[in-house]
Protein backbone atom coordinates (compact mmCIF):
# COMPACT_ATOMS: atom_id res chain seq x y z
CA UNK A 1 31.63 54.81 127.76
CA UNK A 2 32.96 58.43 128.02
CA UNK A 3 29.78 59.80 126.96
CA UNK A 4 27.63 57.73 129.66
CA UNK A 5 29.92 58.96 132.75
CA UNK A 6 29.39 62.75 131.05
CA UNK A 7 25.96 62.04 131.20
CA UNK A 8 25.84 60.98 134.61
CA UNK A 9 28.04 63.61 136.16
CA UNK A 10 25.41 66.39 133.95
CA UNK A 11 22.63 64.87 136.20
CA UNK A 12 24.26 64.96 138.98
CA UNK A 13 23.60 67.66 142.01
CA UNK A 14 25.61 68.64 144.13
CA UNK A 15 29.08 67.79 141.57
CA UNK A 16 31.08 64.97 142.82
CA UNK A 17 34.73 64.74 142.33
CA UNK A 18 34.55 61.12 141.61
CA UNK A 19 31.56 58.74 140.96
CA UNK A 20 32.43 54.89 142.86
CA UNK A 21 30.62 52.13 141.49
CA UNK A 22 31.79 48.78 143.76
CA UNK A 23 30.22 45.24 143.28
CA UNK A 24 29.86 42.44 146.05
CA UNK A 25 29.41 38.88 144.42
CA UNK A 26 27.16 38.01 142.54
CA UNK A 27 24.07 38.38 143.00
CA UNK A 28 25.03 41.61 144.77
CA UNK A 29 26.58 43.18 141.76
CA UNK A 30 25.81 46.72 140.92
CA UNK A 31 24.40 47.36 137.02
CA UNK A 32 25.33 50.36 136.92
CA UNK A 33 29.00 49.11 137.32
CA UNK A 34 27.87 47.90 133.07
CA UNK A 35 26.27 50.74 132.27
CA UNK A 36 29.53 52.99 132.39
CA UNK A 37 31.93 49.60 131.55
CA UNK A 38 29.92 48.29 128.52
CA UNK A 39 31.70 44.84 128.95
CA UNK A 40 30.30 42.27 127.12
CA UNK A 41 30.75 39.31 129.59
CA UNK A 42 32.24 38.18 133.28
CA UNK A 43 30.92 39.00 136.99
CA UNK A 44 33.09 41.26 138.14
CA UNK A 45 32.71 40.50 141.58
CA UNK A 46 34.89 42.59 143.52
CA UNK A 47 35.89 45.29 140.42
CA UNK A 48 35.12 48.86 141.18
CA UNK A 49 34.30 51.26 138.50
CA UNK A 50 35.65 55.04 139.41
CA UNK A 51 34.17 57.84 136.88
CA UNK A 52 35.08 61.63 136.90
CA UNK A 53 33.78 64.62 135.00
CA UNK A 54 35.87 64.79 131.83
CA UNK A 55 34.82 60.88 131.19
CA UNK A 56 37.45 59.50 132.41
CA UNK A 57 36.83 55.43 134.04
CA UNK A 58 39.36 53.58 135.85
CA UNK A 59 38.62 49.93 136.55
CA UNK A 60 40.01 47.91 138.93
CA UNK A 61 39.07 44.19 138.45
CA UNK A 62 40.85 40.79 138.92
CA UNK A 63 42.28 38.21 136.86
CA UNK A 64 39.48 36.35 135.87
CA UNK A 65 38.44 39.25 134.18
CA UNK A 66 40.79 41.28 133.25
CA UNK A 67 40.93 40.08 129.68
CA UNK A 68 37.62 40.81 128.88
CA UNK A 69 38.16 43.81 130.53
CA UNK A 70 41.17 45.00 128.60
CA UNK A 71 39.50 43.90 125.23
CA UNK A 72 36.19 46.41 126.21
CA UNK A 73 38.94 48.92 127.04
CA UNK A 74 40.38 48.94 123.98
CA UNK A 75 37.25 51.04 122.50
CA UNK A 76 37.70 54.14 124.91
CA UNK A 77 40.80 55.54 125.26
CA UNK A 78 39.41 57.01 128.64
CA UNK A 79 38.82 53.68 130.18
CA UNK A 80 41.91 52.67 132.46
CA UNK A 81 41.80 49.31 133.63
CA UNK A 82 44.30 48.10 136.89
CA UNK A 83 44.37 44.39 137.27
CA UNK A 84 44.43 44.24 141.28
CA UNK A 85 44.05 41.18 143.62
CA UNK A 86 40.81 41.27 145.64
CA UNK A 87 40.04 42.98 148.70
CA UNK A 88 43.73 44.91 150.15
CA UNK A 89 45.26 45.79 146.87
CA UNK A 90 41.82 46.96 145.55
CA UNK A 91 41.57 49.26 148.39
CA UNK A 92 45.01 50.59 148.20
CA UNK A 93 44.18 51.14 144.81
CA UNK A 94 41.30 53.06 145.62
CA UNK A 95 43.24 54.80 147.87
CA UNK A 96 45.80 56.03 145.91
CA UNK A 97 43.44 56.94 143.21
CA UNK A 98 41.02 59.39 145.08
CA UNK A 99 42.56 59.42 148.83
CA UNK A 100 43.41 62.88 149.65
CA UNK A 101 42.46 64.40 145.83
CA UNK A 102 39.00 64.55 145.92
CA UNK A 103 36.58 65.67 148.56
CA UNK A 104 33.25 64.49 147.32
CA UNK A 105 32.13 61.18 146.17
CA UNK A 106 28.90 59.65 144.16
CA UNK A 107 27.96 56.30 144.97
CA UNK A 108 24.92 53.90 144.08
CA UNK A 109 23.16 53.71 147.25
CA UNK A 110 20.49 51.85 145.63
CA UNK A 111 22.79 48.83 144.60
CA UNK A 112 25.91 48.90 146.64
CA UNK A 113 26.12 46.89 149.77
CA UNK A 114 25.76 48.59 153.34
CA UNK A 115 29.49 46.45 154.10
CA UNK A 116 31.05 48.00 151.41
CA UNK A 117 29.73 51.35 151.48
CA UNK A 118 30.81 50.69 155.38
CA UNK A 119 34.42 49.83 153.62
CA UNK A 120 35.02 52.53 151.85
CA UNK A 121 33.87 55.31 154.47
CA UNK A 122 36.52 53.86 156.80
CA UNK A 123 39.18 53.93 153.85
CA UNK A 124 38.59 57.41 153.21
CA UNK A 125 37.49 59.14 155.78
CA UNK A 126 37.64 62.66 154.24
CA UNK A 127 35.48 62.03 151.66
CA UNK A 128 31.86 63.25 151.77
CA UNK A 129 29.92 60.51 150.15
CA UNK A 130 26.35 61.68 147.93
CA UNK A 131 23.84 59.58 146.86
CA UNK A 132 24.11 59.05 143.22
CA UNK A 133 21.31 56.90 142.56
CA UNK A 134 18.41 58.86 141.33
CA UNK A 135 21.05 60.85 138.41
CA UNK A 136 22.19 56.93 137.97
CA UNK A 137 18.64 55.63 136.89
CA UNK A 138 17.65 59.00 135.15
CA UNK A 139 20.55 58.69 132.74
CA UNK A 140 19.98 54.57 132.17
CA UNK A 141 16.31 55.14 131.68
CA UNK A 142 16.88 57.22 128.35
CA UNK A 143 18.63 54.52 126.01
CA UNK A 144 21.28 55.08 123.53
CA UNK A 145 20.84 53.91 120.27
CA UNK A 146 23.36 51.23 121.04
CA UNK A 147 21.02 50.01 123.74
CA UNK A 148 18.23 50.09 121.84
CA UNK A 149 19.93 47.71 119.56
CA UNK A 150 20.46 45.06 122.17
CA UNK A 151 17.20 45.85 123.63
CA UNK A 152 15.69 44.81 120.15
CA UNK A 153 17.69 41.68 119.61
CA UNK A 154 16.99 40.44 123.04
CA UNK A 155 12.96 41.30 121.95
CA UNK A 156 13.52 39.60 118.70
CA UNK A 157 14.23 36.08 120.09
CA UNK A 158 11.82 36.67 122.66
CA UNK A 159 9.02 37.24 120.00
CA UNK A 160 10.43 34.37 118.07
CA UNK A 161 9.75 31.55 120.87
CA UNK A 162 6.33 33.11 121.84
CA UNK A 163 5.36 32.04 118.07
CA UNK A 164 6.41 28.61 119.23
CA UNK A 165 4.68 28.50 122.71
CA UNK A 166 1.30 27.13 121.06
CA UNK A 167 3.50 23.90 119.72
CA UNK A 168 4.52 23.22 123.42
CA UNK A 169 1.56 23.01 124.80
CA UNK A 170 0.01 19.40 125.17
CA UNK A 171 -2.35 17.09 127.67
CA UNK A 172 -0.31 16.24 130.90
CA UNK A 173 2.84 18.83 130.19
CA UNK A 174 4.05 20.61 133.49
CA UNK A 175 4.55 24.02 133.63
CA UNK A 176 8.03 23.40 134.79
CA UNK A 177 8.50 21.47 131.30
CA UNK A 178 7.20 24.55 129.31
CA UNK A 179 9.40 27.26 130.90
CA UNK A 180 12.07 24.85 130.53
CA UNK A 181 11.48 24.93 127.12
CA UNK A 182 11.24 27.98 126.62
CA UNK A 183 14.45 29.29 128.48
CA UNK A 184 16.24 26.50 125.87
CA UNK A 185 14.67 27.47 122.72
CA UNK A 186 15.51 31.12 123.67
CA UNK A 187 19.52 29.98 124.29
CA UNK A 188 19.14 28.40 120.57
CA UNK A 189 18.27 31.65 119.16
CA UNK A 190 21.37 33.71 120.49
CA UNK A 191 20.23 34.04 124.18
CA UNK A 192 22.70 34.83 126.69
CA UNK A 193 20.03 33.40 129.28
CA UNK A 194 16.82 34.47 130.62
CA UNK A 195 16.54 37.79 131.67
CA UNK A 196 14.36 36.94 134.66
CA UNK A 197 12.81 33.20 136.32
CA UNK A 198 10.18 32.71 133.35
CA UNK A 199 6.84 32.24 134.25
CA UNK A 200 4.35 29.36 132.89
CA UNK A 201 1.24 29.34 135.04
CA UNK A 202 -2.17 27.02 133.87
CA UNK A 203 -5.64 27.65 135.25
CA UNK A 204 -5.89 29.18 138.59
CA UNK A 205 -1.99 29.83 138.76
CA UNK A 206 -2.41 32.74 136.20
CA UNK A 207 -4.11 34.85 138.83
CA UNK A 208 -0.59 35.23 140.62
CA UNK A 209 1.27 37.63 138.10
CA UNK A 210 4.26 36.27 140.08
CA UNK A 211 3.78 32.69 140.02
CA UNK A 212 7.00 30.50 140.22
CA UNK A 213 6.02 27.56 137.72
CA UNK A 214 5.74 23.84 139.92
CA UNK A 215 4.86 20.63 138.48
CA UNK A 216 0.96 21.22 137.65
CA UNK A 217 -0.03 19.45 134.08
CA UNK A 218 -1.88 21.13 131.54
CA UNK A 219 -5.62 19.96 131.60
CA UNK A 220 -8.20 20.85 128.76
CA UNK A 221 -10.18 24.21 130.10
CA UNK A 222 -6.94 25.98 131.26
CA UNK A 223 -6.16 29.14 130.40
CA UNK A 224 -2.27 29.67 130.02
CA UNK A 225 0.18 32.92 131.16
CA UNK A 226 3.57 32.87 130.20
CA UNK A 227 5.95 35.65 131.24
CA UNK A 228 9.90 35.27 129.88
CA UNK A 229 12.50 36.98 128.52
CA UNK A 230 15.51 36.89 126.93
CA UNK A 231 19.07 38.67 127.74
CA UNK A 232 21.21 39.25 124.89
CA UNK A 233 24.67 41.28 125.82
CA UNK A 234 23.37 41.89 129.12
CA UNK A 235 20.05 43.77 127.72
CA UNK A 236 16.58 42.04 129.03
CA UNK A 237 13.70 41.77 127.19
CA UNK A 238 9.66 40.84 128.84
CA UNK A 239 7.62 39.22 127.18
CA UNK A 240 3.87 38.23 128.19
CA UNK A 241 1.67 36.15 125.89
CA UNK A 242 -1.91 34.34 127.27
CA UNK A 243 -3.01 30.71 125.99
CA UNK A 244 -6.12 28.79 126.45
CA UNK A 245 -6.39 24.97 126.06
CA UNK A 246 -8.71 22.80 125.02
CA UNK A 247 -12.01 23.57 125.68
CA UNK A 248 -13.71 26.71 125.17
CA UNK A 249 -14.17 29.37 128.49
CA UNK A 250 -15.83 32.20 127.33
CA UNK A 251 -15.65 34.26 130.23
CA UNK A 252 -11.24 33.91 129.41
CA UNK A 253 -12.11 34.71 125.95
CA UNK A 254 -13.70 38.10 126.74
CA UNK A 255 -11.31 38.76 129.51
CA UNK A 256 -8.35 38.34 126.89
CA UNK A 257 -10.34 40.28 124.35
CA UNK A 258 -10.02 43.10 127.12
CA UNK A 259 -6.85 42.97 128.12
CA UNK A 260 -6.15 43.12 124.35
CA UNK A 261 -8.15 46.47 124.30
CA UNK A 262 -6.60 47.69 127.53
CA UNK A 263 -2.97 47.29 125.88
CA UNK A 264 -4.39 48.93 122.47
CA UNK A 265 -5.82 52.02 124.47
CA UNK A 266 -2.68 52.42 126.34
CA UNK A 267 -0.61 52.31 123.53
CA UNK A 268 -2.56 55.07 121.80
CA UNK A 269 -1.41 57.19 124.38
CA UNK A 270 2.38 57.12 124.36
CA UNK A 271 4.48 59.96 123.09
CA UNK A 272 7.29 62.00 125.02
CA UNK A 273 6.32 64.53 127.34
CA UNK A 274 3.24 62.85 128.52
CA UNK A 275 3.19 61.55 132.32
CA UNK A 276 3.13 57.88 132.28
CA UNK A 277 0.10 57.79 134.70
CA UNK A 278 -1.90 58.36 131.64
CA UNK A 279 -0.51 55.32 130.02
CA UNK A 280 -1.60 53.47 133.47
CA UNK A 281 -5.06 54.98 133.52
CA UNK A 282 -6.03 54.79 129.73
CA UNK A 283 -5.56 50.88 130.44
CA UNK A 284 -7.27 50.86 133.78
CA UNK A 285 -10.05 52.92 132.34
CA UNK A 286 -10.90 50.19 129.63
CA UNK A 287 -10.57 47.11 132.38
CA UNK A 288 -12.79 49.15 134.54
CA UNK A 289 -15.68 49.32 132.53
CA UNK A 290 -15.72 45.75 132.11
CA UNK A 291 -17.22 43.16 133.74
CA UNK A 292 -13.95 42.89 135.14
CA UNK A 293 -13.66 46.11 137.30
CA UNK A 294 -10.61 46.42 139.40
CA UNK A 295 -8.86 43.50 138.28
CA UNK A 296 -6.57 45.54 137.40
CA UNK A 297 -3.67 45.26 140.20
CA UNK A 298 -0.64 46.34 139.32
CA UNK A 299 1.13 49.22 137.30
CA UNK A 300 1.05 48.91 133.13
CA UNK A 301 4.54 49.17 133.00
CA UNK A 302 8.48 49.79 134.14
CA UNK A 303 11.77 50.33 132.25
CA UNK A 304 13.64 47.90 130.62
CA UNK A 305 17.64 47.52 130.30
CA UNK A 306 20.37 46.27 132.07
CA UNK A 307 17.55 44.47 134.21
CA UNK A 308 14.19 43.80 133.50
CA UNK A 309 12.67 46.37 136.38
CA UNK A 310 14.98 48.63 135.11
CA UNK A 311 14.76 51.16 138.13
CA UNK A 312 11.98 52.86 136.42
CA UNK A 313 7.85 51.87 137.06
CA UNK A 314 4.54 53.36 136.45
CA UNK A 315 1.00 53.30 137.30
CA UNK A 316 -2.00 55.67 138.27
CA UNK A 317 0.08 58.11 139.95
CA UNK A 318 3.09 58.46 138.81
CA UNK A 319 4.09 61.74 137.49
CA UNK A 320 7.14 61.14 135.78
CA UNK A 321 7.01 61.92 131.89
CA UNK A 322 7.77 59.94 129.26
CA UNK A 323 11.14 61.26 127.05
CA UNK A 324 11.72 59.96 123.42
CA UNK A 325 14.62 57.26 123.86
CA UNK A 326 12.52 55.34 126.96
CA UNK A 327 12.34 51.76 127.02
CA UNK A 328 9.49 50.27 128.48
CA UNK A 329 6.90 47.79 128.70
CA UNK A 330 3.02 47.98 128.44
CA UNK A 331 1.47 45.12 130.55
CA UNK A 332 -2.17 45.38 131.45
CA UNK A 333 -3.66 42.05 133.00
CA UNK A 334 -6.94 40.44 134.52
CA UNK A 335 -6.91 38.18 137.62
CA UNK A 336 -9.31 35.97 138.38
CA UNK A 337 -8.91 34.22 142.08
CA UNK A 338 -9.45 30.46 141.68
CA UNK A 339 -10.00 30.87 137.68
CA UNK A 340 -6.97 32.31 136.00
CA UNK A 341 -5.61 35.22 134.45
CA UNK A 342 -4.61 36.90 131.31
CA UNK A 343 -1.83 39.31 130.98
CA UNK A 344 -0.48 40.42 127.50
CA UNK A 345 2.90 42.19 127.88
CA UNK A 346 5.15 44.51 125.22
CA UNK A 347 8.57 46.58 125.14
CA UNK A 348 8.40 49.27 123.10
CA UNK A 349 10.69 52.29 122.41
CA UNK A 350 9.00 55.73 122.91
CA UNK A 351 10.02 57.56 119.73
CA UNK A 352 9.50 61.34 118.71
CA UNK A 353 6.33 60.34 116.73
CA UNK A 354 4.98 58.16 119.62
CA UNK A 355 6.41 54.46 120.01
CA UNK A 356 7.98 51.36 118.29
CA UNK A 357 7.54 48.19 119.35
CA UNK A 358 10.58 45.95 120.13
CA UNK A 359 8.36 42.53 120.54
CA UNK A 360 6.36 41.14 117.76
CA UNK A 361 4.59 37.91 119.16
CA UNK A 362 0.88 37.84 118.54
CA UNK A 363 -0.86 39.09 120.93
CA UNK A 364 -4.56 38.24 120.16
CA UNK A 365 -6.50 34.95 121.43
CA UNK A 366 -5.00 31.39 120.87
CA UNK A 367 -6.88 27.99 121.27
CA UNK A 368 -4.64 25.40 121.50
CA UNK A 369 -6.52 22.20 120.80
CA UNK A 370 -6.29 19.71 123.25
């Protein structure tokens, strides 16, 4: 933990006296609050996470916490952790810790709520408050090999129940049945839940990349996208593997044979110091001399983590470059309005040599008989 709050505090300009992390309730909790307390478990709501330059973390959480809290502790002897009732004895806390000691003040604008950042103005009103943000999600977006770890584990299971999508799929099934299933067999396999609302969408659904799965059934001649992923300690993985059902559509078969190119060709490309747009474009340039120009309509990728859009995205113009240590996901898709859509969808690692993959489900064509 000492070594993340160094980190953050190196990427940090102008120097704050104190970095303030301070969650709402759930689901207005900040991530970052995780990243620099690596607790394993619990909410939180209401803790607040105070960092300073040597390393140094107090948190102040309550009591439904505070054991888990004092058990993470125990690993850092530069974590402090206060047991405070919410609300007034947090803030006196808060006070006492940083009123009239410190003059400036990092905070996560991106995550913490405009009440509470309203809170803590009015209970120190000396303070000039920065925007810590961007040095936030430049230190989480280079992974420790700790992270990495959980990041693989979390990929693992996910890989492991995309083997066993084909089995699931039958005449008259609902989608909602199939993500069910899928969120349960990931919980068998060590899951600490899903790290986002899976999708399952058949036939036309699979054009909407976002699709929220209803109570459609399966029909021979759909094609099949299933987007899921599994948290383990916290860590998401995303996972996106393309079906078809019954009887043969060769137009999906080509457009998945694409899409498996697309991913291949961007792939090829990944190594640090290159800017991600070129991951972006080397799958665009593939979909674009297909039959299947422009379909195509989001960006390849984003960081993974704490959260599964872990702060960090790319596409066709983003300059950003990759480092060695990223953790991020290749996703190129086709969408067909009124037909369906394939999208295949990886985590890797990007590694000194070029890149590792973290899932391992198949990614080529599958027929399920009907």
């Amino acid at each position: 933990m000492k070594s993340r709050v160094e980190k953050v505090f190196r990427l940090l300009e102008p120097k704050p006296d104190a970095l303030l992390l301070a969650n709402a309730v759930d689901p207005h909790l900040d991530l970052a609050f995780f990243y620099l307390f690596e607790a394993p478990a619990g909410l939180f709501e209401d803790s607040v996470a105070i960092g300073y330059p040597d390393g140094s973390l107090d948190v102040l959480t309550g009591s439904l916490e505070a054991e888990t809290a004092e058990r993470t502790a125990k690993s850092d002897p530069n974590v402090t952790v206060h047991e405070v009732d919410r609300g007034p004895e947090t803030e006196a806390l808060v006070k006492k810790l940083l009123g009239g000691r410190v003059r400036r003040v990092g905070r996560n604008d991106r995550e913490i709520t405009h009440s509470l950042a309203r809170r803590y103005e009015d209970l120190l009103p000396d303070v000039d408050w920065v925007d810590a943000s961007s040095a936030i999600r430049r230190a989480r977006v280079v992974k420790e090999p700790a992270e990495i770890a959980r990041l693989r584990k979390a990929a693992d299971i996910a890989s492991a129940v995309g083997r066993e999508i084909p089995s699931l799929l039958r005449t008259g099934v609902q989608e909602v049945e199939v993500a069910a299933e899928i969120e349960y067999r990931m919980n068998r396999l060590g899951s600490n839940g899903p790290s986002f609302s899976t999708i399952v969408a058949f036939g036309p659904h699979g054009a909407e990349p976002h699709y929220s799965p209803g109570t459609t059934r399966l029909k021979s001649g759909d094609s099949i996208v299933c987007d899921y992923g599994a948290r383990y300690e916290r860590y998401a993985s995303d996972v996106t593997r393309s079906f078809h059902f019954g009887a043969r559509d060769d137009e999906m078969k080509r457009v998945h044979e694409t899409v498996e190119k697309a991913q291949a060709a961007a792939l090829a490309t990944v190594r640090p110091g290159i800017p991600a747009k070129e991951v972006h474009l080397a799958a665009q340039k593939v979909i674009d001399a297909s039959p299947w120009r422009g379909r195509l309509i989001h960006g390849v990728g984003h960081s993974i983590g704490l959260v599964v859009h872990d702060g960090w995205k790319y596409n066709a113009r983003s300059d950003d470059r990759l480092e060695e240590g990223m953790a991020i996901t290749v996703e190129p898709g086709i969408y067909l309005t009124g037909h369906g859509g394939v999208r295949i969808e990886d985590d890797i690692v990007v590694t000194k040599a070029g890149y590792e993959f973290l899932s391992t489900a198949p990614r080529s064509y599958v027929e399920v008989a009907a």
